[in-house]
Structure formats: C-alpha cells, structure tokens
C-alpha atoms as a PDB file:
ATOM      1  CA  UNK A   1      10.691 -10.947 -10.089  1.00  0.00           C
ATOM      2  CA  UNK A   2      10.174  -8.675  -7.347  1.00  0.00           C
ATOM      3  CA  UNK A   3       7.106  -7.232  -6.506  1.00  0.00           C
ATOM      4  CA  UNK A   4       7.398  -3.887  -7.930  1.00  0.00           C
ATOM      5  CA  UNK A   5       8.463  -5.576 -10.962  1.00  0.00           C
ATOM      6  CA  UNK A   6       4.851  -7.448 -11.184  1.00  0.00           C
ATOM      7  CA  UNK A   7       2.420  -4.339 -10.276  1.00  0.00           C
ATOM      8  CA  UNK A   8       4.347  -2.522 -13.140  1.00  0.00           C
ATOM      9  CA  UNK A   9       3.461  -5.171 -15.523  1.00  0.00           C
ATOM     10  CA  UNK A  10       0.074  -6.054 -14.483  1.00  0.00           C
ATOM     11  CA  UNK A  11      -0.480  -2.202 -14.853  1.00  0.00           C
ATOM     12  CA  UNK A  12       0.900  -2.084 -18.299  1.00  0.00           C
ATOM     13  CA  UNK A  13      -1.085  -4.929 -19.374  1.00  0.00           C
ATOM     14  CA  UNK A  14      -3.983  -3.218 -18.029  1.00  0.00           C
ATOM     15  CA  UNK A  15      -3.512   0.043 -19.537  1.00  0.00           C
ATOM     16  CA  UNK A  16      -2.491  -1.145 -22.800  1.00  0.00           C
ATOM     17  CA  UNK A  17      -6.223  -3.306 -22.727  1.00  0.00           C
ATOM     18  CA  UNK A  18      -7.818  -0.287 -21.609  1.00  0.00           C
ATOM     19  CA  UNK A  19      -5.544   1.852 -24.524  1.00  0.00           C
ATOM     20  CA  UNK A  20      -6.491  -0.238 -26.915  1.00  0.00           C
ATOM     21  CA  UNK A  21     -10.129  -0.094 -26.208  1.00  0.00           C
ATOM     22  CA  UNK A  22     -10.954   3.470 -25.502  1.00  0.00           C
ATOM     23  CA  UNK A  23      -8.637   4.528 -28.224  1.00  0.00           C
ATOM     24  CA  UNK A  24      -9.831   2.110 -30.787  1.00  0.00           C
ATOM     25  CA  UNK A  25      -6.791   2.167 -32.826  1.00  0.00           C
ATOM     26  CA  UNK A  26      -7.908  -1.472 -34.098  1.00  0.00           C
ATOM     27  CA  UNK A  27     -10.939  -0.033 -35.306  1.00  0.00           C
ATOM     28  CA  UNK A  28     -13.482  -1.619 -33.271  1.00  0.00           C
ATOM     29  CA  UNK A  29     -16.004   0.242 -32.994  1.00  0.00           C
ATOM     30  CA  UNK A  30     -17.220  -0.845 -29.157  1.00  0.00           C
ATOM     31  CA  UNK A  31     -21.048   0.338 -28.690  1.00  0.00           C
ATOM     32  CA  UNK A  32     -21.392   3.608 -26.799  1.00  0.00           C
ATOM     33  CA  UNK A  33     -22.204   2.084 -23.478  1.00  0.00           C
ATOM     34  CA  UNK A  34     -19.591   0.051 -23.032  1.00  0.00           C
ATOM     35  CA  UNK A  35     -17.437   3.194 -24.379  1.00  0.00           C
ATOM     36  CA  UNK A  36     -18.553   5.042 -21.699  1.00  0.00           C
ATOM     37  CA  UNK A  37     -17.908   2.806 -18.854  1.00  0.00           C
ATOM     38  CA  UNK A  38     -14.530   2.581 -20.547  1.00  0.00           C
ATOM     39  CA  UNK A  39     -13.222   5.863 -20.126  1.00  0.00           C
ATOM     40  CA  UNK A  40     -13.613   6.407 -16.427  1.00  0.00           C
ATOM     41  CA  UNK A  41     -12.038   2.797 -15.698  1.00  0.00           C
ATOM     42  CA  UNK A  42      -8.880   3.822 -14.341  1.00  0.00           C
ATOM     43  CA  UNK A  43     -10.563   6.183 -12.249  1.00  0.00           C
ATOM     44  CA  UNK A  44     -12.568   3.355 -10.929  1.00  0.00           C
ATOM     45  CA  UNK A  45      -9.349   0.965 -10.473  1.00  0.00           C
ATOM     46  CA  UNK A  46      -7.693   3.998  -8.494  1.00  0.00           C
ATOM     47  CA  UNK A  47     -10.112   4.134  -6.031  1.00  0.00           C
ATOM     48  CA  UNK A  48     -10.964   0.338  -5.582  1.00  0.00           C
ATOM     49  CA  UNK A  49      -7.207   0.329  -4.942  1.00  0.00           C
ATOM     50  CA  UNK A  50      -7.539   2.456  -1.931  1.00  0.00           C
ATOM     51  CA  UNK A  51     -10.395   1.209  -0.921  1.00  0.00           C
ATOM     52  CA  UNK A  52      -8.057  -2.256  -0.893  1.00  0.00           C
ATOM     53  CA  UNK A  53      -5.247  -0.382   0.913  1.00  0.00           C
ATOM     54  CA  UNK A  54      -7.092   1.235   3.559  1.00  0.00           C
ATOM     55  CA  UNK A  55      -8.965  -2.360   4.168  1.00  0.00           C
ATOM     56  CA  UNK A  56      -5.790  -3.751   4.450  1.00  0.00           C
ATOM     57  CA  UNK A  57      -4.190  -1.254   6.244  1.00  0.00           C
ATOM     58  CA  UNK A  58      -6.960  -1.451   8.895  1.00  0.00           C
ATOM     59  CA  UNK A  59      -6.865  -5.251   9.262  1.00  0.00           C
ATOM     60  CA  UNK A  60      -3.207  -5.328   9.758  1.00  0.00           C
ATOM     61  CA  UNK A  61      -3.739  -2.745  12.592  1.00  0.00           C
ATOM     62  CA  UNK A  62      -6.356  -4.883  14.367  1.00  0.00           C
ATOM     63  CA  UNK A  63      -4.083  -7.962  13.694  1.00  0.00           C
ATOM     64  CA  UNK A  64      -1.111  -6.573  15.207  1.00  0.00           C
ATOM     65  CA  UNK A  65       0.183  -8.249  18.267  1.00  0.00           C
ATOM     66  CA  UNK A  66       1.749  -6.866  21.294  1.00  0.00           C
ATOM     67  CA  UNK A  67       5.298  -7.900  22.143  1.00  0.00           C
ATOM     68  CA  UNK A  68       5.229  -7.748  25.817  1.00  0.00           C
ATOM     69  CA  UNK A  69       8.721  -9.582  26.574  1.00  0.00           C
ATOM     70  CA  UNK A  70      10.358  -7.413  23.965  1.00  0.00           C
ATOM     71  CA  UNK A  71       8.746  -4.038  25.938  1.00  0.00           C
ATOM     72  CA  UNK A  72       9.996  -5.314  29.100  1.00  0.00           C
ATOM     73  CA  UNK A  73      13.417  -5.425  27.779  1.00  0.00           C
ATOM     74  CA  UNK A  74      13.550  -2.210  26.393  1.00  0.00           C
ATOM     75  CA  UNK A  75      12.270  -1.040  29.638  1.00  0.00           C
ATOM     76  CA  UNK A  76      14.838  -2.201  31.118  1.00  0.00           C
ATOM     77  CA  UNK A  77      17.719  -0.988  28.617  1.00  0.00           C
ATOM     78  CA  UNK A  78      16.014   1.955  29.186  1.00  0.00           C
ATOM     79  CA  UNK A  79      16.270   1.853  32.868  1.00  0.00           C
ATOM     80  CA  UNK A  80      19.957   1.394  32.765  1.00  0.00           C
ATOM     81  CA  UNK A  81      20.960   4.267  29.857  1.00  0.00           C
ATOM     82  CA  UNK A  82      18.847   6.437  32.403  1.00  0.00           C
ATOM     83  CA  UNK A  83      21.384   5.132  35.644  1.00  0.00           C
ATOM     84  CA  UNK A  84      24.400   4.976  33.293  1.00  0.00           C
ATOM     85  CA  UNK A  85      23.933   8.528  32.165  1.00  0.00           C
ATOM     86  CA  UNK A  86      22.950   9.803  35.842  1.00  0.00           C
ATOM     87  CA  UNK A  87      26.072   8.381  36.682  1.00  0.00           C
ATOM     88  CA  UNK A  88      27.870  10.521  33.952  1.00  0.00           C
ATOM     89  CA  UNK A  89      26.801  13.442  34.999  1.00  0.00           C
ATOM     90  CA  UNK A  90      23.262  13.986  32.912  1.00  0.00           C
ATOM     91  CA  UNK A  91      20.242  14.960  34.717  1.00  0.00           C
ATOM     92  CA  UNK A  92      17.070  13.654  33.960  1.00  0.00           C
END
C-alpha cells in the first residue's frame, strides 16, 4: 500500500467518524458541547496538519547536510563545459 493509498484511508475513516457524529444519522443525540467541538474538527485537523508540515519542513532544513565532495565535482564539470565551450567558440 503506498502512502497515498494510507492518508486516503485514514482520512476516510476519519471523516466518516466525524460524519457520523455531527450528522447523527444513528440518532445519537451527542450533548451540545461535545456537538460543538464537533463541527469545527476538521478545521482543527487542517491546521494541526500544517502546523506538522511546516515543523517538519523546518527540521529537515536544519538537518540537511552539505555534500562538499559532490560540489567540488560539479565545480569541476563545470570548469571544463566552461573550457570546452570557450574552445567552441562561446564566450563567457
């Protein structure tokens, strides 16, 4: 199952839960506090998913490590596109 596969059906089991309870088609009959915590839930999910994403996000970007062998070598691939073109004709 790929990972698309399981957010879709975590999400549907979620908002069939959430269906099911703020629509009361089972009859019931949930007290009103607890209905009206219920309908802003998905609201509520939304943003404690971007507040996951951007935490995430920002970790990942402090994680990230540098490659330094791999930039010298593309410096110096670099270096000879630039004298292989030059000696084409292109200027620089």
């Amino acid at each position: 199952m790929t990972k698309l596969a399981q957010w879709l059906c975590g999400l549907a089991l979620l908002g069939t839960a959430w269906a099911t309870l703020a629509l009361d088609p089972l009859g019931l009959h949930l007290p009103l506090p607890c209905r009206q915590v219920l309908w802003p839930f998905p609201v509520y999910l939304l943003v404690a998913f971007g507040c996951y994403s951007l935490a995430t996000i920002g970790y990942r970007l402090s994680t990230f490590n540098d490659c330094e062998a791999a930039a010298k070598e593309l410096q110096e691939q670099i270096r000879e596109a630039r004298a292989d073109l030059s000696r084409r004709g292109l200027k620089f």
